[in-house]
N, C-alpha and C. Protein backbone atom coordinates (compact mmCIF):
# COMPACT_ATOMS: atom_id res chain seq x y z
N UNK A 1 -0.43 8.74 33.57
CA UNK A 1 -0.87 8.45 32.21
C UNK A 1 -0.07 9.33 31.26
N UNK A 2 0.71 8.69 30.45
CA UNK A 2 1.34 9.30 29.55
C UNK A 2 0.34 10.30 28.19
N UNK A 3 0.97 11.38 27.32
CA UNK A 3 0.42 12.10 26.33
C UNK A 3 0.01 10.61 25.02
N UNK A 4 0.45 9.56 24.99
CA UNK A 4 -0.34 8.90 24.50
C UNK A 4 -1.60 8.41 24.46
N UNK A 5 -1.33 7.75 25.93
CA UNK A 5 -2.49 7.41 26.54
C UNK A 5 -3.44 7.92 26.52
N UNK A 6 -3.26 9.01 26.73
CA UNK A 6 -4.15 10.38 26.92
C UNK A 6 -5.12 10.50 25.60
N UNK A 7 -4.30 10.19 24.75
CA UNK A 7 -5.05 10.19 23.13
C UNK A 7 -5.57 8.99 22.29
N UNK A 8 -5.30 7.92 22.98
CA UNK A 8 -5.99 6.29 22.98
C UNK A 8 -6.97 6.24 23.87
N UNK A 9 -7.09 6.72 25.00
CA UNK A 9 -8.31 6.91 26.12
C UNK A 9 -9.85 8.41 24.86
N UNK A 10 -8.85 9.13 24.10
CA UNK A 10 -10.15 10.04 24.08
C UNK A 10 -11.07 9.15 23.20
N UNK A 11 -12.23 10.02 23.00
CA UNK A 11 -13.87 9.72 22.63
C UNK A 11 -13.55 8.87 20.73
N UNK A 12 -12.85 9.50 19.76
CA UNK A 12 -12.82 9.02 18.94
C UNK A 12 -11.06 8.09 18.50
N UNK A 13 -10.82 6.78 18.39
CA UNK A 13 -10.17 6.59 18.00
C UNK A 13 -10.09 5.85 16.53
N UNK A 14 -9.08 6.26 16.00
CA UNK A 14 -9.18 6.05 14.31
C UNK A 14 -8.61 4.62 14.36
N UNK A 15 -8.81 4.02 13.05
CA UNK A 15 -8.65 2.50 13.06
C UNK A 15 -6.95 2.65 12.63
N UNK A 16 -6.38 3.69 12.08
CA UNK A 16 -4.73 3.97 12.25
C UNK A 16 -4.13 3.71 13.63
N UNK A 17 -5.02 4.36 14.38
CA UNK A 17 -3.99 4.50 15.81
C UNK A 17 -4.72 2.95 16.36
N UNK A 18 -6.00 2.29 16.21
CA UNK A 18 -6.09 0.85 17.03
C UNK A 18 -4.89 0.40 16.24
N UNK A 19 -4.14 0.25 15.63
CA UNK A 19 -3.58 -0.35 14.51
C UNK A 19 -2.20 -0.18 15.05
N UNK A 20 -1.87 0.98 15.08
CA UNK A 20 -0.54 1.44 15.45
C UNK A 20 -0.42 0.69 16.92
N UNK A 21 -1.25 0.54 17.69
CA UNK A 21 -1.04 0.23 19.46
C UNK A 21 -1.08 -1.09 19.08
N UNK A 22 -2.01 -1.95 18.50
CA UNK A 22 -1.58 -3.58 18.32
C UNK A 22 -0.50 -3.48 17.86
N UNK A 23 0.41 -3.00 16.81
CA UNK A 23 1.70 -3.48 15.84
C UNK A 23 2.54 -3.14 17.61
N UNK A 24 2.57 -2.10 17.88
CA UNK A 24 3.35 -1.43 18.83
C UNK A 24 3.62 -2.80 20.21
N UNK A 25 2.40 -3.18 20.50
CA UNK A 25 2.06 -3.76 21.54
C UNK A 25 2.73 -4.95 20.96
N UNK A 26 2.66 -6.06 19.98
CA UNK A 26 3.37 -7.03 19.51
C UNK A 26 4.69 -7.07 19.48
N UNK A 27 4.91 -5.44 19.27
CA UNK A 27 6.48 -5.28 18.37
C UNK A 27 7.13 -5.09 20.44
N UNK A 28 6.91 -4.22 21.13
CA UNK A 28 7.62 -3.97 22.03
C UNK A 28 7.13 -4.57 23.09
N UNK A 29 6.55 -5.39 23.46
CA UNK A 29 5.53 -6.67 24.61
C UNK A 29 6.25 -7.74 24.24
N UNK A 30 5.25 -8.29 23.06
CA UNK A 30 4.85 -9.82 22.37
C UNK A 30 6.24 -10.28 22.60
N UNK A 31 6.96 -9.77 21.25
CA UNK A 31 7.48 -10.35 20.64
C UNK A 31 9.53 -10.60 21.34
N UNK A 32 9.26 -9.58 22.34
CA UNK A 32 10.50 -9.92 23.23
C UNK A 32 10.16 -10.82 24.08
N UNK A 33 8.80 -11.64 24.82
CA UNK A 33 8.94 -12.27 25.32
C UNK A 33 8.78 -13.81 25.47
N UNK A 34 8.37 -14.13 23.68
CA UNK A 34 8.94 -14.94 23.02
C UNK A 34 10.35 -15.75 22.70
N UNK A 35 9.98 -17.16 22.30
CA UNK A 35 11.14 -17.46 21.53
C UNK A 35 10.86 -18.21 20.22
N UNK A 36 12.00 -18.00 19.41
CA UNK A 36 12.02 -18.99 18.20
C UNK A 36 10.90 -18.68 17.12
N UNK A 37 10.41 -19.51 16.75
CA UNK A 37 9.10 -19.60 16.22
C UNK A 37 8.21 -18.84 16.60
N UNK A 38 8.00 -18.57 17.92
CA UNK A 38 6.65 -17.58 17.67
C UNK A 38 6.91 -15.78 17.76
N UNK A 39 8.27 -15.76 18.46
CA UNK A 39 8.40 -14.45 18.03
C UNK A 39 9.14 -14.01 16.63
N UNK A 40 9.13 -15.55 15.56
CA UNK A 40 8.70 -14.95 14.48
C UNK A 40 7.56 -14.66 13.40
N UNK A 41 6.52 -15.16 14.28
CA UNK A 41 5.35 -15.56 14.05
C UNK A 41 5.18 -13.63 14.29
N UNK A 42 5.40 -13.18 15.68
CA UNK A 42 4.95 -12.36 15.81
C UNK A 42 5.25 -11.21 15.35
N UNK A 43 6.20 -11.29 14.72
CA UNK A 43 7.10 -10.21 13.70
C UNK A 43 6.37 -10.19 12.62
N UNK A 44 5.62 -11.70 11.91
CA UNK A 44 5.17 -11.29 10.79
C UNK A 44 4.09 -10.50 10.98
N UNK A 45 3.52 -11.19 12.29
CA UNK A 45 1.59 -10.21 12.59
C UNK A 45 2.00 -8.76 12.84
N UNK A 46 3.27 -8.19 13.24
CA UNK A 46 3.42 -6.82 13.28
C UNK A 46 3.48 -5.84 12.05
N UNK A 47 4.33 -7.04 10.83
CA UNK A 47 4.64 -6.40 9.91
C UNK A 47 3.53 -6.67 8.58
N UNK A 48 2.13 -7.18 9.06
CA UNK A 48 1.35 -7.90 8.30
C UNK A 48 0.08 -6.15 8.80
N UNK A 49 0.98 -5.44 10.02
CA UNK A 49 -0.33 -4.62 10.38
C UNK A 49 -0.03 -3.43 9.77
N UNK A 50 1.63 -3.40 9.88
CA UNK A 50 2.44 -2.24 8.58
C UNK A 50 1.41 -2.17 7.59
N UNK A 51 1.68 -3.70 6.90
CA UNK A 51 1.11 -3.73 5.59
C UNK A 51 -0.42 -3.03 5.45
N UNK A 52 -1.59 -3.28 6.48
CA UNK A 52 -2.59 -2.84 6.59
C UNK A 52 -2.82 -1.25 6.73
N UNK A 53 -1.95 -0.79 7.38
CA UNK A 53 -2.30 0.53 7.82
C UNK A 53 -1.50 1.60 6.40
N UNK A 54 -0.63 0.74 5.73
CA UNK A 54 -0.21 1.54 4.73
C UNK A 54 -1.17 1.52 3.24
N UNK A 55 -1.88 0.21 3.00
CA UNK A 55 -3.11 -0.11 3.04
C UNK A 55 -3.90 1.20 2.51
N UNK A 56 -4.29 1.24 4.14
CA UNK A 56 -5.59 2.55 4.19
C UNK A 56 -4.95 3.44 3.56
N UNK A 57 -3.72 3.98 3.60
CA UNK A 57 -3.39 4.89 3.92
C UNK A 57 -2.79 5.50 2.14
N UNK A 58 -2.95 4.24 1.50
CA UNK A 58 -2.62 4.77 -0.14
C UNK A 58 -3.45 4.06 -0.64
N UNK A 59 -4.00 3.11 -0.50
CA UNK A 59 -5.33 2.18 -0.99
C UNK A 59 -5.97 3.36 -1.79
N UNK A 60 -6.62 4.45 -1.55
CA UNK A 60 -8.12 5.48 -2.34
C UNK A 60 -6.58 6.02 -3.38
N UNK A 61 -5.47 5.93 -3.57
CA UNK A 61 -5.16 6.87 -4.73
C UNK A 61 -4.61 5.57 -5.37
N UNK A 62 -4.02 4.05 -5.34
CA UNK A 62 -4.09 3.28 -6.26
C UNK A 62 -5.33 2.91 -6.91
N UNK A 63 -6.63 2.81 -5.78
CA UNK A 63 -8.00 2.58 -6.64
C UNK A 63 -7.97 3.81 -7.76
N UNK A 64 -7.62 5.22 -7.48
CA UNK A 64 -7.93 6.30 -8.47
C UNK A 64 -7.44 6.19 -9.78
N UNK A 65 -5.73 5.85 -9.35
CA UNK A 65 -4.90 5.41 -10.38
C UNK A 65 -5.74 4.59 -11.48
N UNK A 66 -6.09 3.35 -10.57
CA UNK A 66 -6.56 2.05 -11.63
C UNK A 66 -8.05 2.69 -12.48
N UNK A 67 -8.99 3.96 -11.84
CA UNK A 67 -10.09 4.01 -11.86
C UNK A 67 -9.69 4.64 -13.52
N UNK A 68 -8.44 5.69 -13.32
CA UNK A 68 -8.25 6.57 -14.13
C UNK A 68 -7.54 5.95 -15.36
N UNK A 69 -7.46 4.54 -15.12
CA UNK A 69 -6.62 3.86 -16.35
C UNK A 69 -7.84 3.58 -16.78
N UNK A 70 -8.59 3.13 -16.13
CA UNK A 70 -9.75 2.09 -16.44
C UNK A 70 -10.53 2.93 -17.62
N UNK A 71 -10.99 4.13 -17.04
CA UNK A 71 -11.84 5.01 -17.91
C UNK A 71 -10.65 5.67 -19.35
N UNK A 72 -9.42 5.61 -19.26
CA UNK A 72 -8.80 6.14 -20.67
C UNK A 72 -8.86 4.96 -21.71
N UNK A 73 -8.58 3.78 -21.08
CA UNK A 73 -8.25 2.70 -21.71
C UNK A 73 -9.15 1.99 -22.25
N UNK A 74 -10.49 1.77 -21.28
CA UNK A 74 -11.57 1.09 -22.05
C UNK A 74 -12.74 2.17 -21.71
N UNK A 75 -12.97 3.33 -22.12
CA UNK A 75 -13.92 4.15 -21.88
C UNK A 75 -15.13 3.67 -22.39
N UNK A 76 -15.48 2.55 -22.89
CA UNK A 76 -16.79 1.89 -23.22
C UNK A 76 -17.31 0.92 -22.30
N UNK A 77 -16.67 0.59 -21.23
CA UNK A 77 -16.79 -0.27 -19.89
C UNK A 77 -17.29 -0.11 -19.16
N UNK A 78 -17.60 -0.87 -18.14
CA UNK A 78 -18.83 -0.66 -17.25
C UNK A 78 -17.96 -0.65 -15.77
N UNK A 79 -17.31 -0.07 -15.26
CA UNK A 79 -16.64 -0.02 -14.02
C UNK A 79 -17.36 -1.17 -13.01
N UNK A 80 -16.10 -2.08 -12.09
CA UNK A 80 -17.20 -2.70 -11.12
C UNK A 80 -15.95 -1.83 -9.68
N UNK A 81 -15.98 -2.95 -9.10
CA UNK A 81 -15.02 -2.80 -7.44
C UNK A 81 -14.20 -2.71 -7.71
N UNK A 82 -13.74 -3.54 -8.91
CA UNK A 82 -12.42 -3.88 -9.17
C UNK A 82 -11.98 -4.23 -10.85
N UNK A 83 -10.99 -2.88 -11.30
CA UNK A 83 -11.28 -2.92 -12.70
C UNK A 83 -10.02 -3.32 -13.13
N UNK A 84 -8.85 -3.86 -12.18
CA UNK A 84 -7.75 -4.13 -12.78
C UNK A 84 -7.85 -5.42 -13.82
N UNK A 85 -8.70 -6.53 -12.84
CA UNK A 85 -8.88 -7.92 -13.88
C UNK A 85 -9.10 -7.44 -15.39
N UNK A 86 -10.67 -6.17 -15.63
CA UNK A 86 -10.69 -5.98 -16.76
C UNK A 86 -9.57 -5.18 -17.80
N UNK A 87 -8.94 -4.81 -17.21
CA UNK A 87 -7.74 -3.67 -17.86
C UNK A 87 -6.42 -4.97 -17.96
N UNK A 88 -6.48 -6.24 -17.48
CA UNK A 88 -5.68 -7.12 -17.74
C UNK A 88 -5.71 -8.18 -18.57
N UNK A 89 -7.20 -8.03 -19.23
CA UNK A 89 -8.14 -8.62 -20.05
C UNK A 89 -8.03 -8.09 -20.64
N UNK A 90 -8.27 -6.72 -21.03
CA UNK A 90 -8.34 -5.79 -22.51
C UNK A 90 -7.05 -5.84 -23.30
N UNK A 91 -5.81 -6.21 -21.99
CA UNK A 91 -4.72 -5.85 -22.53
C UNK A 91 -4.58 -6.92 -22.89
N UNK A 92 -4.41 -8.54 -22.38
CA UNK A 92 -4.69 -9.99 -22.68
C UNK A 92 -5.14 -9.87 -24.08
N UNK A 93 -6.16 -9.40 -24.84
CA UNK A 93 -7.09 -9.37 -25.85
C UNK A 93 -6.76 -8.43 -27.01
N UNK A 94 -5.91 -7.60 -26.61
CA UNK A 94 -5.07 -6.32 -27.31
C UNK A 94 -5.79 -5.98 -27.51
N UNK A 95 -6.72 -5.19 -26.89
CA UNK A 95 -8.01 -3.84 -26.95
C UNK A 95 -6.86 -3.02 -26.00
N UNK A 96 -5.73 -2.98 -25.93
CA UNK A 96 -5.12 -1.81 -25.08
C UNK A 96 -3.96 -2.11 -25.69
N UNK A 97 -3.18 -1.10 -26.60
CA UNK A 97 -1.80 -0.67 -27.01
C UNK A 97 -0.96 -0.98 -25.99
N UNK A 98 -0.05 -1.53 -25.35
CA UNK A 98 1.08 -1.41 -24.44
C UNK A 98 2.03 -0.20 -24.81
N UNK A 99 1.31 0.97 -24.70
CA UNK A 99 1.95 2.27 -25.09
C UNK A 99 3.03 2.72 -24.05
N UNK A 100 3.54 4.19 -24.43
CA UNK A 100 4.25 4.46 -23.15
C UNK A 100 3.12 5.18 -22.12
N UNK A 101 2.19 5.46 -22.51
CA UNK A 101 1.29 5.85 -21.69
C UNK A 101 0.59 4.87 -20.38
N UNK A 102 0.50 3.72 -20.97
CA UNK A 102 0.48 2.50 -20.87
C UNK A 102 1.23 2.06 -19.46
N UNK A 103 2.52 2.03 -20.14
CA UNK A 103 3.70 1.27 -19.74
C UNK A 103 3.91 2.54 -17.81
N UNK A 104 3.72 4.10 -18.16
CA UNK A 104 3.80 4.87 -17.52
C UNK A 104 2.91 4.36 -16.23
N UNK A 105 1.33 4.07 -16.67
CA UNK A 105 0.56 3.82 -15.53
C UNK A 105 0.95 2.39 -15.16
N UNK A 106 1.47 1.94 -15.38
CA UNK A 106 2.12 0.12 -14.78
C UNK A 106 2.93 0.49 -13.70
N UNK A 107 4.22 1.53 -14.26
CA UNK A 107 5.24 2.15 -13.61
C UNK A 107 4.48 2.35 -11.90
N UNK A 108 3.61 3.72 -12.16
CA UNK A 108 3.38 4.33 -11.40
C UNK A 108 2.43 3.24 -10.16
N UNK A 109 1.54 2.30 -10.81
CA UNK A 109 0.90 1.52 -10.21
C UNK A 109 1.64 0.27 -9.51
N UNK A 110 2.83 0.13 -9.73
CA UNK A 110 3.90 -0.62 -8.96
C UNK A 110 4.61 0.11 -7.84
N UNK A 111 4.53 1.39 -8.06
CA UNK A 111 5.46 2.34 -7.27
C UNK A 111 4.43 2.53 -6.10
N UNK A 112 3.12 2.28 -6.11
CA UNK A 112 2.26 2.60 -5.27
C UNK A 112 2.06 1.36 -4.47
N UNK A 113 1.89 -0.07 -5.31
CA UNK A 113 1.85 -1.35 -4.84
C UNK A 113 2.97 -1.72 -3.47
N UNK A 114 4.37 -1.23 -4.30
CA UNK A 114 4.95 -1.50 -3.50
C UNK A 114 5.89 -0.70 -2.30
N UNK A 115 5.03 0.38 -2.33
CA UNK A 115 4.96 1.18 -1.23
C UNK A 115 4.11 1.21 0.10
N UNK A 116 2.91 0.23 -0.66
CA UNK A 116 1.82 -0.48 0.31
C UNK A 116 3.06 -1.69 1.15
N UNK A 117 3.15 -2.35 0.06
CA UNK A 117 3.76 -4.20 0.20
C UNK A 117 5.12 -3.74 1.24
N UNK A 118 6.48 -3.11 0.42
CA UNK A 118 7.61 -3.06 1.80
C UNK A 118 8.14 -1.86 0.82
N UNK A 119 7.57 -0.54 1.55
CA UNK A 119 8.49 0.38 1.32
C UNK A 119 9.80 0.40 1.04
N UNK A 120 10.48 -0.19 2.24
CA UNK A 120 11.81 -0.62 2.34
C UNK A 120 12.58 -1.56 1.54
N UNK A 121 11.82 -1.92 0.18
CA UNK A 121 12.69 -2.91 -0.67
C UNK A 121 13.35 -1.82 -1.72
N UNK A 122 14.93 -2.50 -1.54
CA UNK A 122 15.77 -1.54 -1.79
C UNK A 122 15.56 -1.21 -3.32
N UNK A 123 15.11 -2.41 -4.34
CA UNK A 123 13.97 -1.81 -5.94
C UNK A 123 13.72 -0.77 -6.37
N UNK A 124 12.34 -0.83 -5.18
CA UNK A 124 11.82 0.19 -5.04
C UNK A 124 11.75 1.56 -4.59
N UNK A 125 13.74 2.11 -4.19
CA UNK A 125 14.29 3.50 -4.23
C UNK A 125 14.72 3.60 -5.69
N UNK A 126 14.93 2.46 -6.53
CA UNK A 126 15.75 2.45 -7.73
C UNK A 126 15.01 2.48 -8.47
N UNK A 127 13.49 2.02 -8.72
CA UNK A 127 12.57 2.28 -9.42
C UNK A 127 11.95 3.90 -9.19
N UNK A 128 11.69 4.28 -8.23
CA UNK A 128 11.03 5.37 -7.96
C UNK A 128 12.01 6.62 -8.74
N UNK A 129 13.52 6.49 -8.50
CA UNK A 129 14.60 7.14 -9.05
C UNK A 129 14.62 7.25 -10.49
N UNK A 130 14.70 5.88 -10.85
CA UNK A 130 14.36 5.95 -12.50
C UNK A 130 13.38 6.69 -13.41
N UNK A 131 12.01 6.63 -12.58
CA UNK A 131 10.94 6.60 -12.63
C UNK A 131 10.44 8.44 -12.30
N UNK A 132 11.41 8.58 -11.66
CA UNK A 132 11.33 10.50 -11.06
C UNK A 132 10.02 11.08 -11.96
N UNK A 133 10.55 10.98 -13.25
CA UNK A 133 9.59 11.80 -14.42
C UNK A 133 8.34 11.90 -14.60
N UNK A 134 7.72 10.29 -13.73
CA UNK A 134 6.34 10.12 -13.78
C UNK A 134 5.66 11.68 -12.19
N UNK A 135 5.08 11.92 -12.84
CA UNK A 135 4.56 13.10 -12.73
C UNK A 135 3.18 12.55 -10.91
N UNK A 136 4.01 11.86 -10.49
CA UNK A 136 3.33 11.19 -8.85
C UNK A 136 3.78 12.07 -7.84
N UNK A 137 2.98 11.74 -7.08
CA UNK A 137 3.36 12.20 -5.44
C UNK A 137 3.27 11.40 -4.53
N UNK A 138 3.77 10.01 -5.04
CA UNK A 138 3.83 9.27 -4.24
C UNK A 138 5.28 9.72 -2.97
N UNK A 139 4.69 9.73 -1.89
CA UNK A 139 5.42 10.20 -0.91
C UNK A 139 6.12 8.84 -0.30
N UNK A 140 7.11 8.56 0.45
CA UNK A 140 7.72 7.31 0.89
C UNK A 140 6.79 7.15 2.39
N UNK A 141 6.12 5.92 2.50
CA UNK A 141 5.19 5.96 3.49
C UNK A 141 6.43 5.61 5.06
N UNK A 142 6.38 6.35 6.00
CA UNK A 142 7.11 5.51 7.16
C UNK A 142 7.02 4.66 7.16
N UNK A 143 7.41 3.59 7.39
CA UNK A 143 7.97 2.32 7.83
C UNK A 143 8.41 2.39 9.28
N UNK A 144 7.43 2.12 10.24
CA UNK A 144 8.09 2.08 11.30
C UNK A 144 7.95 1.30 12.42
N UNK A 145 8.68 -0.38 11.79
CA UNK A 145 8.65 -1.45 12.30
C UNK A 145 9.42 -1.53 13.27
């Protein structure tokens, strides 16, 4: 039994690592012993689990992001699950300036989107570059399809 194994067999496993062993198991099993069509089928379910686990894994600081637009922008609002619709409405309605303050949290809330969506789109080194000034820590998530 390998030092993996060893740590997929213990008492608690996190829904990262079930996550990581399906993509893994598709990516180095599945999908070589396929053809055509379904081992591209199975490329997408590997890279559909990327998408999930990067997901978890920045999901609580874009909700914060949006939470923290939500409350500057319409501080008379009633927060629900999901406050982007209303912050796309206020702005729809021009109850929100398209300021640079504005324009800053769009920036930053794309840089996070699409760090979830494909790290690896080449944009999104050129945006993040441009973008340096915005005052994030968005870190470059692995990618490791």
């Amino acid at each position: 039994m390998t030092e993996l194994d060893e740590s997929i067999t213990a008492t608690h496993v996190t829904s990262q690592e079930l996550l990581q062993a399906v993509k893994g198991f598709l990516a180095e099993t599945v999908t070589p012993a396929l053809n055509d069509r379904d081992q591209f089928n199975a490329r997408v379910a590997a890279n559909v689990i990327g998408i999930v686990q990067r997901e978890q894994a920045l999901g609580p600081r874009l909700s914060a992001l949006d939470h923290a637009a939500f409350s500057k922008w319409i501080p008379d609002g009633a927060p629900d699950d999901d406050v982007v619709p209303q912050i796309s409405q206020a702005l729809a309605k021009r109850r929100i300036k398209p300021d640079a303050a504005f324009l800053d949290y769009l920036k930053q809330r794309q840089l996070l989107l699409s760090a979830i969506n494909n790290p690896r789109y080449a944009n999104r080194v050129v945006a993040a570059e441009k973008w340096r000034y915005l005052t994030t820590d968005i870190d470059p998530v692995a990618d490791t399809r």
